[in-house]
Protein backbone atom coordinates (compact mmCIF):
# COMPACT_ATOMS: atom_id res chain seq x y z
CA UNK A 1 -4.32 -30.62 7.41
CA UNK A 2 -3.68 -27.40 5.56
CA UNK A 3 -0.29 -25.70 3.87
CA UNK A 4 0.77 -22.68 3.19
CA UNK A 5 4.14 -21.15 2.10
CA UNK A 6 6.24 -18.36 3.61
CA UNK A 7 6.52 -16.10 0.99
CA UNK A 8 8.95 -12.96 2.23
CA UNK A 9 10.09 -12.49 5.73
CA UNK A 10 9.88 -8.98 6.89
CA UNK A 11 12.97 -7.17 8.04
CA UNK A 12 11.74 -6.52 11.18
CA UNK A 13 9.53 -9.33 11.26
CA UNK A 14 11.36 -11.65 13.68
CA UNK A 15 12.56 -10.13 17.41
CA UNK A 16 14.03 -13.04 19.31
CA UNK A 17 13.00 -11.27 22.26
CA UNK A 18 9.32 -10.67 21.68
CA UNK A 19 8.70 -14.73 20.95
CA UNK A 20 6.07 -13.34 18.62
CA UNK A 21 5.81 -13.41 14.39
CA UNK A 22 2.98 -12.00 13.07
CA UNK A 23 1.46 -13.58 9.85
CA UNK A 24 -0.24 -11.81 7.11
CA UNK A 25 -1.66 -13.19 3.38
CA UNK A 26 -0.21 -11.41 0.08
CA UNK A 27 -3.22 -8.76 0.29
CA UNK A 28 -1.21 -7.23 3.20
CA UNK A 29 -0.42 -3.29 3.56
CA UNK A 30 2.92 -1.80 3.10
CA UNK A 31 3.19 -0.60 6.35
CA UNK A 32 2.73 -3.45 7.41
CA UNK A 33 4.99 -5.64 5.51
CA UNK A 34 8.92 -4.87 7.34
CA UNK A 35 7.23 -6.53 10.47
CA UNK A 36 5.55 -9.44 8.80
CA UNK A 37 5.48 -12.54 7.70
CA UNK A 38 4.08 -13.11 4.04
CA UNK A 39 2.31 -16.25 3.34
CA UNK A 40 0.02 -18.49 0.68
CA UNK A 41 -2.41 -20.90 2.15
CA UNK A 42 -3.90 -23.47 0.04
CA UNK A 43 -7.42 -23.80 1.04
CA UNK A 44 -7.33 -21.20 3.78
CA UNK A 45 -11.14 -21.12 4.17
CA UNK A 46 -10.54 -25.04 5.38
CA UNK A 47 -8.26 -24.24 8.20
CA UNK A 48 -10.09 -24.42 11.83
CA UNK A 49 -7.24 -25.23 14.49
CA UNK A 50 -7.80 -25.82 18.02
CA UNK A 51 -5.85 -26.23 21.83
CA UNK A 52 -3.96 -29.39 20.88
CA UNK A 53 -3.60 -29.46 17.33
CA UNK A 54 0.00 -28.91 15.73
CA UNK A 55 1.67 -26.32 13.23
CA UNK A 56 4.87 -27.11 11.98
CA UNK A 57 7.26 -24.64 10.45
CA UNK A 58 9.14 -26.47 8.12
CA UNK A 59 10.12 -29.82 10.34
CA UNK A 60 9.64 -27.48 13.59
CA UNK A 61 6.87 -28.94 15.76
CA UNK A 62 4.82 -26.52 17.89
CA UNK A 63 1.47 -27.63 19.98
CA UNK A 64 -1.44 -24.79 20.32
CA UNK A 65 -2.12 -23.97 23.71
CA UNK A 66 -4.47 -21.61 22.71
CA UNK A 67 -6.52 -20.16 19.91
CA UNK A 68 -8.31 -16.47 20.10
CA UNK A 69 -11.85 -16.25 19.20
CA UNK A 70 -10.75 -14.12 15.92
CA UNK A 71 -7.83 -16.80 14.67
CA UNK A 72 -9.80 -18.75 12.45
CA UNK A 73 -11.86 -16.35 10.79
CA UNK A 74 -8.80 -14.35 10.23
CA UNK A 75 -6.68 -17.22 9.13
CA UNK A 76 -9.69 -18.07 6.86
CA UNK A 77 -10.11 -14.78 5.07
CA UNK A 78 -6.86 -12.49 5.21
CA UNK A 79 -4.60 -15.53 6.17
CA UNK A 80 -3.79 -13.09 9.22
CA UNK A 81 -2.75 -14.32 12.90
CA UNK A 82 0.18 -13.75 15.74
CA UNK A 83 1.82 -16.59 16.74
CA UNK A 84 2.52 -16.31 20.29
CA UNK A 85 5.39 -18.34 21.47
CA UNK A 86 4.98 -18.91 25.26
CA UNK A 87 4.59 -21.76 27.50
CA UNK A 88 1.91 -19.67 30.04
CA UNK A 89 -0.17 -17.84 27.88
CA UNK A 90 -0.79 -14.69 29.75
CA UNK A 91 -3.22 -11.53 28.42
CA UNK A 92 -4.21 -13.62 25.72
CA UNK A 93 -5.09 -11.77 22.38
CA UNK A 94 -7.98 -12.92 20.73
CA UNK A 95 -6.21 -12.35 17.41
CA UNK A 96 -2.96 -15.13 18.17
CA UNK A 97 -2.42 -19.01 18.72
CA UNK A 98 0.10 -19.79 21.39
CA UNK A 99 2.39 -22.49 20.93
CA UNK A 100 4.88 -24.31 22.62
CA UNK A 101 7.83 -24.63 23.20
CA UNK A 102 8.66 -21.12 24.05
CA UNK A 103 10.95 -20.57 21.19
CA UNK A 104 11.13 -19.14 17.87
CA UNK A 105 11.46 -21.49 14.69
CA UNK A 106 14.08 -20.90 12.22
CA UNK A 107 11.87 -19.55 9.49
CA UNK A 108 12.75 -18.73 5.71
CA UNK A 109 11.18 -17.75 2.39
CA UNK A 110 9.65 -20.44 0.66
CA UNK A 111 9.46 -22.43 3.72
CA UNK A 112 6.38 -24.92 4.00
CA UNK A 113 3.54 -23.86 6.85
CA UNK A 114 1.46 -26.91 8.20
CA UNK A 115 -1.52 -26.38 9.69
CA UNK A 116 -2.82 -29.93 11.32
């Protein structure tokens, strides 16, 4: 199990349409940033998830459905992925894990990420 912390939500960072938030470490660009999440994982190089493990944003429970071939190296070295929130994962990026259910978490600065 691995943490992290939302550090800054981007203004533009959370559509309740798209059912997507994209996650980025505190080395991210500025043009990037209004459409991001900010976070700090502990130990990100330990992270590896998988289809069934569990990420919880805050007390919000999601399951992985899927994890793209690029996820954990990502997650591991820029603390970058999408998280795709979907219950049929359809033209699946090899950059996102998809979680269920199909619906966005509440999500806040300083907010605990866990990674299990």
């Amino acid at each position: 199990m691995q943490q992290g912390r939302i550090l800054k939500v981007g203004e533009q960072a959370v559509d309740k349409e798209e059912n997507i938030l994209i996650f980025f470490g505190e080395n991210i660009t500025e043009g990037l940033r209004p459409y991001s999440v900010v976070q700090s994982i502990d130990e990100p190089e330990k992270i590896e998830l998988s289809v069934g493990d569990k990420i919880l944003f805050g007390q919000q429970e999601y399951q992985v459905t899927y994890v793209g071939r690029l996820v954990n190296q990502n997650l591991q070295t820029i603390q970058h992925t999408s998280f795709v929130f979907s219950d049929e994962p359809q033209d699946k990026l090899t950059s996102s894990v998809y979680l269920t259910p199909a619906k966005l978490p509440d999500i806040s600065a300083g907010m605990t990420i866990t990674y299990c």
